[in-house]
N, C-alpha and C. Protein backbone atom coordinates (compact mmCIF):
# COMPACT_ATOMS: atom_id res chain seq x y z
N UNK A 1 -132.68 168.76 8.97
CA UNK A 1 -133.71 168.00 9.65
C UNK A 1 -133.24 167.72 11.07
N UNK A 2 -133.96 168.02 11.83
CA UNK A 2 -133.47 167.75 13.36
C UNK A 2 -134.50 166.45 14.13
N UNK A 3 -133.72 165.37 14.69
CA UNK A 3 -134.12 164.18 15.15
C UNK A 3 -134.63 164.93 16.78
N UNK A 4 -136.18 165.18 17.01
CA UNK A 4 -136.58 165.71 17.99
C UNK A 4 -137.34 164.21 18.91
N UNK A 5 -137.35 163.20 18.28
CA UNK A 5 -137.68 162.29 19.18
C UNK A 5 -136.96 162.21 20.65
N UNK A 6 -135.62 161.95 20.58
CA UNK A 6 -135.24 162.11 22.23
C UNK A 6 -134.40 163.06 22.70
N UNK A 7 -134.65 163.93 23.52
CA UNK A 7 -133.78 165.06 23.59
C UNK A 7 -132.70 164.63 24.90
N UNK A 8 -131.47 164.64 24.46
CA UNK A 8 -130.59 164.18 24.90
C UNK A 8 -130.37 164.84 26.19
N UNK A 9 -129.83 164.25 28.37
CA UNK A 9 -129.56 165.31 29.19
C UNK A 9 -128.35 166.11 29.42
N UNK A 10 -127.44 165.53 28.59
CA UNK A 10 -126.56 166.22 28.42
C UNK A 10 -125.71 165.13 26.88
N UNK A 11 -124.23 165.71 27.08
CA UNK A 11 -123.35 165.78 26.10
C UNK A 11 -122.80 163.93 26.35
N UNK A 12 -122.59 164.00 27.40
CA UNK A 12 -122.20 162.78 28.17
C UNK A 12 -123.37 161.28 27.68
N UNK A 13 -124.71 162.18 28.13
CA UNK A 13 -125.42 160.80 28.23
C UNK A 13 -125.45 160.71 26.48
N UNK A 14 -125.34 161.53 25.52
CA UNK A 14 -125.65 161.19 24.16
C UNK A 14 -123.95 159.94 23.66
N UNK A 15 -123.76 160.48 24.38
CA UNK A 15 -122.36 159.88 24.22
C UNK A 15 -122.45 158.12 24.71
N UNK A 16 -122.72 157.90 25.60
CA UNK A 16 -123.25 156.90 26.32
C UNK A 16 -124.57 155.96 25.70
N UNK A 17 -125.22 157.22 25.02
CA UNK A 17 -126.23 156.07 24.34
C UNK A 17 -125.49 154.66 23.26
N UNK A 18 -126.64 153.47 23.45
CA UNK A 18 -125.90 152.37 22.58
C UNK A 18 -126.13 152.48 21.43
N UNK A 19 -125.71 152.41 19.94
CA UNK A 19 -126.13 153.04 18.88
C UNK A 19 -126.75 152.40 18.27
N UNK A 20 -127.57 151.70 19.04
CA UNK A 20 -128.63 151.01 18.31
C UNK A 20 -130.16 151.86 19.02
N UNK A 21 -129.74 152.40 20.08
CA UNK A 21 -130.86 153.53 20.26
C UNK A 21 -130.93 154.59 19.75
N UNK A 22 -130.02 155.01 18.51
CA UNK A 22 -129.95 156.25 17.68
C UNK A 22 -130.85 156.10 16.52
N UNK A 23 -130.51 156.94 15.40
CA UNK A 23 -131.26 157.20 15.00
C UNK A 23 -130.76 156.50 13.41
N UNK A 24 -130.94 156.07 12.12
CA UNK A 24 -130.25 155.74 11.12
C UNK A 24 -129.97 156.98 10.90
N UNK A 25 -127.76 157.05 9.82
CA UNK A 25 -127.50 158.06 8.96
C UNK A 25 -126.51 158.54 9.81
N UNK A 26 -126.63 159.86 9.55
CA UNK A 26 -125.54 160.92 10.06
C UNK A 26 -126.46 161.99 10.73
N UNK A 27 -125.82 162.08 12.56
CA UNK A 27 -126.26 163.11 13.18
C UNK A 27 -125.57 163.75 14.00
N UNK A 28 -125.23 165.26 13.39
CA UNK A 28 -124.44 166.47 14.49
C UNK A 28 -125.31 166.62 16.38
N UNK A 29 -124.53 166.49 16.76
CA UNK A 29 -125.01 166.83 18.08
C UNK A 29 -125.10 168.39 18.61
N UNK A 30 -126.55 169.02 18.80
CA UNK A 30 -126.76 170.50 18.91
C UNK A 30 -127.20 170.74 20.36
N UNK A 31 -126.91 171.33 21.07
CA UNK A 31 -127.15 171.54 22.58
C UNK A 31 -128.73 170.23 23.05
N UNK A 32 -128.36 169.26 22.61
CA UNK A 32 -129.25 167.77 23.15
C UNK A 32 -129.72 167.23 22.11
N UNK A 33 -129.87 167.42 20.96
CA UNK A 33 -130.58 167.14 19.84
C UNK A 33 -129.73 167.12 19.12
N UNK A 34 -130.36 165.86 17.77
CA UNK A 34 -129.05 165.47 16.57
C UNK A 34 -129.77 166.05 15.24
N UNK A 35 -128.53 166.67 14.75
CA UNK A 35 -129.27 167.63 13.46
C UNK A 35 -128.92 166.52 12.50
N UNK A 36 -129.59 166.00 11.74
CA UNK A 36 -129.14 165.50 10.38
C UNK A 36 -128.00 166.07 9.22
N UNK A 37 -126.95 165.44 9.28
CA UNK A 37 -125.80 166.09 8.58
C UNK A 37 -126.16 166.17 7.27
N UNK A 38 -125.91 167.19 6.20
CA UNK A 38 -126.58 167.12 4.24
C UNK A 38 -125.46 166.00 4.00
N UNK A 39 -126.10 165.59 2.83
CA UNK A 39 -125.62 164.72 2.01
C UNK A 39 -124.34 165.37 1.32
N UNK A 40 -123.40 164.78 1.36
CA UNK A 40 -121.62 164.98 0.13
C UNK A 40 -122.38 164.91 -1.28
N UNK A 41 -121.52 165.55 -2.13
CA UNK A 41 -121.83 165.58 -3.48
C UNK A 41 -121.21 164.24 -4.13
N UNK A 42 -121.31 163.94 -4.85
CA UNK A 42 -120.64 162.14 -5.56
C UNK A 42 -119.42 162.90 -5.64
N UNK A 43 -118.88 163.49 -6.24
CA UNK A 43 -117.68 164.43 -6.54
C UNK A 43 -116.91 164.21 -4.81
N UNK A 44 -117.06 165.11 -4.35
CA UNK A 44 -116.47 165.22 -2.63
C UNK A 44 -116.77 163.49 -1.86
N UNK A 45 -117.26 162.42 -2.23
CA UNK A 45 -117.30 161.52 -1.88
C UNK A 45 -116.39 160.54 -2.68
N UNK A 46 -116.21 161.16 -4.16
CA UNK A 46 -115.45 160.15 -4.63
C UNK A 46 -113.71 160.65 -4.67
N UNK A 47 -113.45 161.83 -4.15
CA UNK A 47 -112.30 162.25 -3.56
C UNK A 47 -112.01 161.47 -2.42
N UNK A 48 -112.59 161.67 -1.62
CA UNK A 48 -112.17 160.88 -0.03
C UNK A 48 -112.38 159.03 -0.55
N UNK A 49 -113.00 158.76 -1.41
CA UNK A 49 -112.71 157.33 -1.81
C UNK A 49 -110.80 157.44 -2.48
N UNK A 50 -110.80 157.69 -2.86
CA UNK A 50 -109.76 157.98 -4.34
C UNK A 50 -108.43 158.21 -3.45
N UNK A 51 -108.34 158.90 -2.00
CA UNK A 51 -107.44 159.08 -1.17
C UNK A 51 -107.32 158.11 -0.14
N UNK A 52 -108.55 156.98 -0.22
CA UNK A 52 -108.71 155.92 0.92
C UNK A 52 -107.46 154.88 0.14
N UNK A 53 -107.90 154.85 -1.77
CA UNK A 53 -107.37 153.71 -2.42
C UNK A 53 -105.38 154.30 -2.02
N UNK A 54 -105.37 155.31 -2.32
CA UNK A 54 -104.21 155.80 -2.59
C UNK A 54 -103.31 155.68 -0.82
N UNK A 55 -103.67 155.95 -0.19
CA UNK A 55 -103.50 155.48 1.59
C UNK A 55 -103.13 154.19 1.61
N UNK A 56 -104.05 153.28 0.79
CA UNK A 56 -103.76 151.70 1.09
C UNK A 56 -103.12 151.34 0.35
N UNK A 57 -103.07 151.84 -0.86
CA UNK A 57 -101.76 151.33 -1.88
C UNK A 57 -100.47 151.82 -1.39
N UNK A 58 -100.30 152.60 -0.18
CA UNK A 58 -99.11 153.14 -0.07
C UNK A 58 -98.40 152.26 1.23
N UNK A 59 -99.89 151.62 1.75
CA UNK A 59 -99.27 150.64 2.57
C UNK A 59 -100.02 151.05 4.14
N UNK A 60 -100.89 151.78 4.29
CA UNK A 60 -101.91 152.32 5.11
C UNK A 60 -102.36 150.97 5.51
N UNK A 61 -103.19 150.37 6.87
CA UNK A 61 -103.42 149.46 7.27
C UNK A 61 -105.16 149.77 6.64
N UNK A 62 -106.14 149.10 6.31
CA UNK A 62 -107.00 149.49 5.93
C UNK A 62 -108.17 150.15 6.96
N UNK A 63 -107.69 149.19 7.93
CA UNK A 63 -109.31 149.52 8.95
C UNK A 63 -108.82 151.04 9.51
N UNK A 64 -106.91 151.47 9.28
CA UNK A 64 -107.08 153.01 10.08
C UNK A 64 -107.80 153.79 8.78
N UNK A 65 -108.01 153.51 7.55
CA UNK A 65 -108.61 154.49 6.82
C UNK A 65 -110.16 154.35 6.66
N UNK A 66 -110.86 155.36 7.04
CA UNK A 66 -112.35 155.41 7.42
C UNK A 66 -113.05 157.22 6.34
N UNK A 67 -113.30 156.92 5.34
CA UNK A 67 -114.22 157.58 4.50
C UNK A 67 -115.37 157.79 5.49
N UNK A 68 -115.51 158.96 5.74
CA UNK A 68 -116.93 159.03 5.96
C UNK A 68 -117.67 158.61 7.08
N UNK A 69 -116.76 158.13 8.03
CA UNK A 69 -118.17 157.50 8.70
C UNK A 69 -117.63 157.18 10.43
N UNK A 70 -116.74 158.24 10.51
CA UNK A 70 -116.23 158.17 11.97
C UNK A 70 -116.57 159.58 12.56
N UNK A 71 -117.58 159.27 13.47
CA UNK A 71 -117.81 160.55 14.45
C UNK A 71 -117.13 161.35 15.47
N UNK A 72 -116.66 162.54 15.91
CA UNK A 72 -115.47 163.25 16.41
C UNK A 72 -116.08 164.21 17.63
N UNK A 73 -116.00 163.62 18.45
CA UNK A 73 -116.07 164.53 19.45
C UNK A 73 -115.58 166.12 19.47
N UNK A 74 -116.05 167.06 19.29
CA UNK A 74 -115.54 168.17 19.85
C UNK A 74 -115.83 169.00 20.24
N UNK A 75 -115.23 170.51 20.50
CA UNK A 75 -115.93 171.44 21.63
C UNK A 75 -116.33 171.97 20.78
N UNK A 76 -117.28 173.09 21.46
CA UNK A 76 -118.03 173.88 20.65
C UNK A 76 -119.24 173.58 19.85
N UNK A 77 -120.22 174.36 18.80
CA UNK A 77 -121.38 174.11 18.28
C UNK A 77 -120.76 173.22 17.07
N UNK A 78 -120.96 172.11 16.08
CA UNK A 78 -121.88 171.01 17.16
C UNK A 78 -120.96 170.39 17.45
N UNK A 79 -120.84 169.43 18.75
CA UNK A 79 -119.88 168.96 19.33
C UNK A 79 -119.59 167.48 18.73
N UNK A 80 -119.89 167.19 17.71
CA UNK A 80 -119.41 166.15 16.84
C UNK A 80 -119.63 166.88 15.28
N UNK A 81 -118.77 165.82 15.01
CA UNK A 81 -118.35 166.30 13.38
C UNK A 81 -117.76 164.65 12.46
N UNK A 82 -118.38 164.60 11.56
CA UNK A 82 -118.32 163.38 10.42
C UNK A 82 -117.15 164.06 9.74
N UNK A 83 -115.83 164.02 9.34
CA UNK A 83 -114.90 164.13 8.82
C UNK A 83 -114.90 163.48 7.52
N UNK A 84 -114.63 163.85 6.25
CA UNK A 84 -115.18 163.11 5.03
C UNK A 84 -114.06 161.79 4.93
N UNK A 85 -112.95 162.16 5.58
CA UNK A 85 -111.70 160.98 5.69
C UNK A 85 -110.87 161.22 7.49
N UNK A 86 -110.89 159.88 7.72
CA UNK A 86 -110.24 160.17 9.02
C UNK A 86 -109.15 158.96 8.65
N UNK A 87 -108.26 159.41 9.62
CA UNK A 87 -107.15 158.36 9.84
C UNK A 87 -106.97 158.08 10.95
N UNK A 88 -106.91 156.81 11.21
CA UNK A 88 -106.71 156.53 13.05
C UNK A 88 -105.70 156.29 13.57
N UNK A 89 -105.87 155.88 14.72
CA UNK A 89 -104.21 155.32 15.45
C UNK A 89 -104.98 153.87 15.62
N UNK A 90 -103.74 153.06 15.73
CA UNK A 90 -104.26 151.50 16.21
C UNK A 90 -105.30 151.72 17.09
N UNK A 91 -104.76 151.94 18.17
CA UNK A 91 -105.91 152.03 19.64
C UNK A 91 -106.86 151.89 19.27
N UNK A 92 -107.66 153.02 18.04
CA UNK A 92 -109.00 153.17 17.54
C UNK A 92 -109.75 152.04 17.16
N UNK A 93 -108.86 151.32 16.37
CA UNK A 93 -109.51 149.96 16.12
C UNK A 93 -110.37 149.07 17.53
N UNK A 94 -109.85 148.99 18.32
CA UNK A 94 -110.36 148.09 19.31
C UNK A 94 -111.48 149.06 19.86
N UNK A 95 -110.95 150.80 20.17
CA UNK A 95 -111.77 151.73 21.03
C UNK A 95 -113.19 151.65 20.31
N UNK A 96 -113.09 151.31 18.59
CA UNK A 96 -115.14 152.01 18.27
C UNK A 96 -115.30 150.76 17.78
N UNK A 97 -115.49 149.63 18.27
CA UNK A 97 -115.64 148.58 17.94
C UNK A 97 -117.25 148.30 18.40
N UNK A 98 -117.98 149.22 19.17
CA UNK A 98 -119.55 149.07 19.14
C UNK A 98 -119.81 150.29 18.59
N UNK A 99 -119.63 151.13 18.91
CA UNK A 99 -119.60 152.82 18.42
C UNK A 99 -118.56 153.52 17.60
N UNK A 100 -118.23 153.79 16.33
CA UNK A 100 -117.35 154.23 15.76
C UNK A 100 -117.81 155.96 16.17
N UNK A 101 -117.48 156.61 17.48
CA UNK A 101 -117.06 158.12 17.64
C UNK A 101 -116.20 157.70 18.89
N UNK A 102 -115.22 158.70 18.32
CA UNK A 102 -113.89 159.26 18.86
C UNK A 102 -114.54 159.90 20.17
N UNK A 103 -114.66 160.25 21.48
CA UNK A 103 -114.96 160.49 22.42
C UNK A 103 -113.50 161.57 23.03
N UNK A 104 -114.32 162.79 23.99
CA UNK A 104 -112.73 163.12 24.50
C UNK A 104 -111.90 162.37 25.42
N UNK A 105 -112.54 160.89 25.90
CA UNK A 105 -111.38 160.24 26.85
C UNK A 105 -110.62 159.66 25.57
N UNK A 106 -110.41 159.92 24.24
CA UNK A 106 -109.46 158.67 23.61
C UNK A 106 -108.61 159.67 23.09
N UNK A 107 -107.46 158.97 22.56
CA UNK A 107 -106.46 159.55 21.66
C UNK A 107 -107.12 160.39 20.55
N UNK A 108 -106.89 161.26 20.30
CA UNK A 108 -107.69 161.77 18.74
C UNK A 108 -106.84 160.90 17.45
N UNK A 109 -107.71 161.31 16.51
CA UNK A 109 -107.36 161.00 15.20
C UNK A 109 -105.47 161.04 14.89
N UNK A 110 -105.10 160.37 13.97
CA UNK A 110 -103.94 161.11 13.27
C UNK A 110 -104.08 162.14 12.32
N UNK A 111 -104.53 161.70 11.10
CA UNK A 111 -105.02 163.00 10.39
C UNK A 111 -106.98 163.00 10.02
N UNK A 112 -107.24 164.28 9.98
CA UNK A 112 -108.74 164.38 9.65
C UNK A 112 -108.98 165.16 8.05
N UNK A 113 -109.66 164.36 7.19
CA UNK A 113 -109.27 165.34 6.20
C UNK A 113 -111.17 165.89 5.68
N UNK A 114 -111.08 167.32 5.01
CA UNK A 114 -112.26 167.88 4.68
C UNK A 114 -112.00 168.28 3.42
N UNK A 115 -113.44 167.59 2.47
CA UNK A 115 -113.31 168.12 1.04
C UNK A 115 -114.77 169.15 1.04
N UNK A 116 -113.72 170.42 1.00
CA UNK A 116 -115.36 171.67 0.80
C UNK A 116 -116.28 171.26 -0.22
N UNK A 117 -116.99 172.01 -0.21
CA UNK A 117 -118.35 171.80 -0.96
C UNK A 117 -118.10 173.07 -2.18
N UNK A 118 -118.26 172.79 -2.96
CA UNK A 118 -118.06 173.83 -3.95
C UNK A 118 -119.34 175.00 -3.59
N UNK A 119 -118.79 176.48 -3.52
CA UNK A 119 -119.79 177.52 -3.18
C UNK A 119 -118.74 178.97 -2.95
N UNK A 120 -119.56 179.69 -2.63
CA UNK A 120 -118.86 181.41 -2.14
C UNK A 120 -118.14 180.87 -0.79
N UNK A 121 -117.21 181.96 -0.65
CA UNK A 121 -116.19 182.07 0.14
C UNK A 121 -117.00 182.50 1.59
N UNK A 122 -118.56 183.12 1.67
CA UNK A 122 -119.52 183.37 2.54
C UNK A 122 -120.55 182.48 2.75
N UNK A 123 -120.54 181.64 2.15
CA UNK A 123 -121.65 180.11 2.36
C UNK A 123 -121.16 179.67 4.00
N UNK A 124 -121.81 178.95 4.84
CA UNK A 124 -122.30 178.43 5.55
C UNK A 124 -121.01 177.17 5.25
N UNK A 125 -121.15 176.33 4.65
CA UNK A 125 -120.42 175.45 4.75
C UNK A 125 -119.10 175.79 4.55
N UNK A 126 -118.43 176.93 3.36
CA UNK A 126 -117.19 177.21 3.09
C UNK A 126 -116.68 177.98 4.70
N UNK A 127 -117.61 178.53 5.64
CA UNK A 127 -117.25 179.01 7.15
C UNK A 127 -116.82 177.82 7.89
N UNK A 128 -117.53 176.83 7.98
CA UNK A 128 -117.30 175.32 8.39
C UNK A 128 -115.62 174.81 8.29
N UNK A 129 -115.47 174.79 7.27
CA UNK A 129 -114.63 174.09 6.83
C UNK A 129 -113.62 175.42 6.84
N UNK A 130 -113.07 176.01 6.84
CA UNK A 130 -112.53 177.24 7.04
C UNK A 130 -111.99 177.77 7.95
N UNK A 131 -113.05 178.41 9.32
CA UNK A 131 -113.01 178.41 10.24
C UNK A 131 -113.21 177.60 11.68
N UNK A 132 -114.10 177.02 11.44
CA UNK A 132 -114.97 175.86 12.57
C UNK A 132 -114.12 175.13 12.92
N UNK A 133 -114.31 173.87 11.50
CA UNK A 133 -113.45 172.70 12.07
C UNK A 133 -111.84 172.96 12.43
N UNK A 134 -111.02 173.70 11.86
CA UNK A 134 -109.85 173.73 12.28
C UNK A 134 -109.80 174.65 13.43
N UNK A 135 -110.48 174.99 13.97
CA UNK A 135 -110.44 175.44 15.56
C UNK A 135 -110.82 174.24 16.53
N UNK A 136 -111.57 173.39 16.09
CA UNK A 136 -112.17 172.44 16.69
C UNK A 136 -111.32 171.22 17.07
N UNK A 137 -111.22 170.54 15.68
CA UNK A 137 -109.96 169.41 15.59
C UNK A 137 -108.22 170.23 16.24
N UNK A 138 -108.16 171.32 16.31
CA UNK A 138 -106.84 171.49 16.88
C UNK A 138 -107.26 171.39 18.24
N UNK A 139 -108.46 171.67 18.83
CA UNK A 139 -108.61 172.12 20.36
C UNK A 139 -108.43 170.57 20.73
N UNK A 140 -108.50 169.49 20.06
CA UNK A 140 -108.10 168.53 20.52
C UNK A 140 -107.28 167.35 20.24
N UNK A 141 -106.54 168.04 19.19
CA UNK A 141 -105.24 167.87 19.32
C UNK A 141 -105.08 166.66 18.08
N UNK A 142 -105.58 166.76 17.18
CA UNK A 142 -105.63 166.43 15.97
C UNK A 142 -104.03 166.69 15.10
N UNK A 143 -103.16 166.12 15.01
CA UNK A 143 -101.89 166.25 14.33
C UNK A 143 -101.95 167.36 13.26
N UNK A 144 -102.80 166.43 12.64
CA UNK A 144 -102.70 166.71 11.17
C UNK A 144 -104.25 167.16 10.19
N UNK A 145 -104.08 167.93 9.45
CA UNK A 145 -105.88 168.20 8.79
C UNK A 145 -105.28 168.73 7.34
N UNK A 146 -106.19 167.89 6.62
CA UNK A 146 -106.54 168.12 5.50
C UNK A 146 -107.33 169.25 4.88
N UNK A 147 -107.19 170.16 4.13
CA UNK A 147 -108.49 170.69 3.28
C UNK A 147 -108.44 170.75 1.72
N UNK A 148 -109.57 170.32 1.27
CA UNK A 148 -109.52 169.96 -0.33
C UNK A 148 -110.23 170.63 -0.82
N UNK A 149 -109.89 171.81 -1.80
CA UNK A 149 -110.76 172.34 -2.20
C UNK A 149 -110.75 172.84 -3.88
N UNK A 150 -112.12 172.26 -4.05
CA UNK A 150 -111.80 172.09 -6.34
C UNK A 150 -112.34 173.69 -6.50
N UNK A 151 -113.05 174.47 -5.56
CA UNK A 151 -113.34 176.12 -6.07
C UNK A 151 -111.95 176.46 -6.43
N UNK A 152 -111.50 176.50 -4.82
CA UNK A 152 -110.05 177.27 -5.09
C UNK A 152 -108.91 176.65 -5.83
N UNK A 153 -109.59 175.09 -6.21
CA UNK A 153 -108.04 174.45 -6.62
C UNK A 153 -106.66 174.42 -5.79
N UNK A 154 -107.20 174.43 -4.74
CA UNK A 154 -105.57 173.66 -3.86
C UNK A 154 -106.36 172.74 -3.05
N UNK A 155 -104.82 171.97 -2.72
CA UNK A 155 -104.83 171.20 -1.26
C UNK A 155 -104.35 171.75 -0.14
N UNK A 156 -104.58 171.99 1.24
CA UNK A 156 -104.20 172.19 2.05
C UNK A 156 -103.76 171.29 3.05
N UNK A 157 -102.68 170.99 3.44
CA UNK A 157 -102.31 170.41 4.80
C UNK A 157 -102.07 171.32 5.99
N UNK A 158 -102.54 170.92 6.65
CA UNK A 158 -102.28 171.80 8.27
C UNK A 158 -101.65 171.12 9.14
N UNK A 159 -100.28 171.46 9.83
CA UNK A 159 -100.07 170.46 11.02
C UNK A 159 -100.03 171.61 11.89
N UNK A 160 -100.51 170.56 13.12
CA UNK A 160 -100.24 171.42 14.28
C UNK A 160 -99.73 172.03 15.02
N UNK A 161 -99.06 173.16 15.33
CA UNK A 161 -98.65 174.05 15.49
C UNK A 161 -98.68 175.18 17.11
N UNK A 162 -98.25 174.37 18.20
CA UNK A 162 -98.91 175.22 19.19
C UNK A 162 -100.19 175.86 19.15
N UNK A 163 -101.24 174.43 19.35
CA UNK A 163 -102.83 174.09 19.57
C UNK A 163 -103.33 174.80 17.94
N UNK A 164 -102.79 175.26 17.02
CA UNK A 164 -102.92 175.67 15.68
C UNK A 164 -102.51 175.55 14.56
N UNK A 165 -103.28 175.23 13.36
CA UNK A 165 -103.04 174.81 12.19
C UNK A 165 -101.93 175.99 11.53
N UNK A 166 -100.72 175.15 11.11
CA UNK A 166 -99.90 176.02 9.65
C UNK A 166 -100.56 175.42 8.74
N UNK A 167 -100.96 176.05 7.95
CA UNK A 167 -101.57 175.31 6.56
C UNK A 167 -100.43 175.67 5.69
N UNK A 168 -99.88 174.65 4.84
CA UNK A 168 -99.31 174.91 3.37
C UNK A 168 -100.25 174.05 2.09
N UNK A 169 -99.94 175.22 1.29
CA UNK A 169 -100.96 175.18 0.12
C UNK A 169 -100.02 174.37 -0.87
N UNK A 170 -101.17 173.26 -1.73
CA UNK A 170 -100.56 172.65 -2.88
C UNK A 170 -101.31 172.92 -4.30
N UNK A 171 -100.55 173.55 -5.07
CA UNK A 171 -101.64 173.22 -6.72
C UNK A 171 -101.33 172.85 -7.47
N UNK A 172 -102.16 172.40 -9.13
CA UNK A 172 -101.29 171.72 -10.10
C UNK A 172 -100.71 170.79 -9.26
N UNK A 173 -99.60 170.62 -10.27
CA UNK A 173 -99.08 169.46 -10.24
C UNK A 173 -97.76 169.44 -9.31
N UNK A 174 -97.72 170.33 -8.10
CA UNK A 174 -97.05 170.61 -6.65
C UNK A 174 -97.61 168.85 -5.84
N UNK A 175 -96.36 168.30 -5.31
CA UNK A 175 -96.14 167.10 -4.68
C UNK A 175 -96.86 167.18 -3.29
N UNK A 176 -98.03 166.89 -2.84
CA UNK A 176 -98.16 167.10 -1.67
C UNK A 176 -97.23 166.86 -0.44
N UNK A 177 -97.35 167.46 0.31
CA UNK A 177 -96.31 166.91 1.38
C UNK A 177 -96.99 167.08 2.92
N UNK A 178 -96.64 165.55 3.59
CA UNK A 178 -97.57 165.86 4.81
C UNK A 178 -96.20 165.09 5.87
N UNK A 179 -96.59 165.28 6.81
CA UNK A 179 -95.26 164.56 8.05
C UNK A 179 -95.76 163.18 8.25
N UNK A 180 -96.80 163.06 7.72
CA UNK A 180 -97.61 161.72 8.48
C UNK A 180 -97.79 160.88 7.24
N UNK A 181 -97.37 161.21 6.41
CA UNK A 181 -97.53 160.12 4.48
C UNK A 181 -95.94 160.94 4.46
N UNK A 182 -95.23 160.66 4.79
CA UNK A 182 -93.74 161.80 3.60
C UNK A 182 -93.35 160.82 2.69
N UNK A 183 -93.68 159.52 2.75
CA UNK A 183 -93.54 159.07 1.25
C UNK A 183 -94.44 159.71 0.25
N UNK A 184 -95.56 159.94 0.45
CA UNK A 184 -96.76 159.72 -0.17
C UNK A 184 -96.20 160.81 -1.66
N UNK A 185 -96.63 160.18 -3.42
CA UNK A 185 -96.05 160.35 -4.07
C UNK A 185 -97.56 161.46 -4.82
N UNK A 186 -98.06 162.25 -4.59
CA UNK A 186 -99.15 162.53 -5.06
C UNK A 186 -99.36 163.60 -4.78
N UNK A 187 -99.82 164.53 -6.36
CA UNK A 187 -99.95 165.80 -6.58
C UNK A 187 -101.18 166.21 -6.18
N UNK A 188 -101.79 167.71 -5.82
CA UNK A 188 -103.22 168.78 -5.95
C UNK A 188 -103.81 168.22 -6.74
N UNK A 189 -103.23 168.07 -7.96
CA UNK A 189 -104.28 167.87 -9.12
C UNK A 189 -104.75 166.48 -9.56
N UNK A 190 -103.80 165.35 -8.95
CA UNK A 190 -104.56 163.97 -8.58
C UNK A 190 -105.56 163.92 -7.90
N UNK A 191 -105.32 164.58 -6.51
CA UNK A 191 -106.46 164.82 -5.62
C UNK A 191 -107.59 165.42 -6.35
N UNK A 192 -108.07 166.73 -6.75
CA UNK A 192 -108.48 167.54 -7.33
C UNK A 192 -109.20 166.86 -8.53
N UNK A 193 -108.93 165.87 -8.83
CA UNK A 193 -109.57 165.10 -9.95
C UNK A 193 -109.99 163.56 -9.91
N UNK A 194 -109.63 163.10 -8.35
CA UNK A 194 -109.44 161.67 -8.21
C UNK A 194 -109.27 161.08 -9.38
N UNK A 195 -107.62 161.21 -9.70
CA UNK A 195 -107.53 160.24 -10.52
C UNK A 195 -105.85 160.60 -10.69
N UNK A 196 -105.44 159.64 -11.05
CA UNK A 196 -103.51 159.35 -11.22
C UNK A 196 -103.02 160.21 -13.04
């Protein structure tokens, strides 16, 4: 669904709008116009819950963990992106305190994490999450990225890597391991099932 009421004059002024002149929900930004983002499956929503609890039980400050609902500036088609889990830096707290999106004057994220959508390896969204966003979130410098995926059954962590993701793969009952949690005590298949 595309929000054709106001067509934005550039990238800047959408950015600038107060978000109480937007629109309700979730909207990608498409060369001036906000596409309505689809709805998460309860499944892929109750993962990124299940990793919010597990973040804060580990001692995560709560307000840096944000399910769902922090908007990301970036280059390319569409130049924002809803991340199903973001992690912030302090700064962030004070920076989206009228507007929760990340803008390119701020620090980016610490880590961004994406739970695919169950489908073919040629779907539209499995390209997204695949290719897109990790070209995107590295172009600006995103540490760390997540990918969760119950088709293939792994976890992926990516750190950054000279402006590019290394991904290492986790399955079963393999210990995740990230630079940014290295305590963190939790397997693929916790994730993979939200649940301990």
């Amino acid at each position: 669904m595309t929000f054709t009421k106001s067509r934005f004059v550039s990238f800047e002024d959408y950015l600038a709008t107060d978000p109480s002149d937007l629109p309700e929900g979730f909207y990608e930004y498409w060369d001036g116009e906000l596409v309505e983002v689809m709805t998460e499956s309860l499944f892929n929503d109750t993962i990124a819950n299940f990793i919010f609890l597990v973040l804060f039980e580990a001692g995560v400050p709560m307000e840096l963990i944000r399910p769902g609902r922090v908007e990301v500036a970036v280059p390319g088609k569409p130049r924002t992106r809803f991340p199903d889990l973001t992690v912030l830096e302090k700064v962030h707290v004070t920076l989206l305190e009228k507007r929760a999106t990340i803008t390119p004057t701020m620090p980016p994220p610490r880590v961004l994490m994406e739970v695919v959508s169950p489908g073919k390896e040629t779907d539209e969204n499995d390209l997204r999450d695949y290719r897109d966003k990790p070209l995107q979130y590295a172009a600006i410098g995103v540490p760390e990225m997540w990918r969760i995926d119950r088709s293939r059954q792994w976890v992926q962590v990516g750190i950054l890597m000279l402006g590019d993701y290394e991904f290492t793969t986790f399955r079963s009952d393999e210990i995740i391991r990230s630079s940014t949690f290295p305590g963190l005590n939790l397997t693929a298949a916790q994730v993979l099932q939200a649940k301990r």
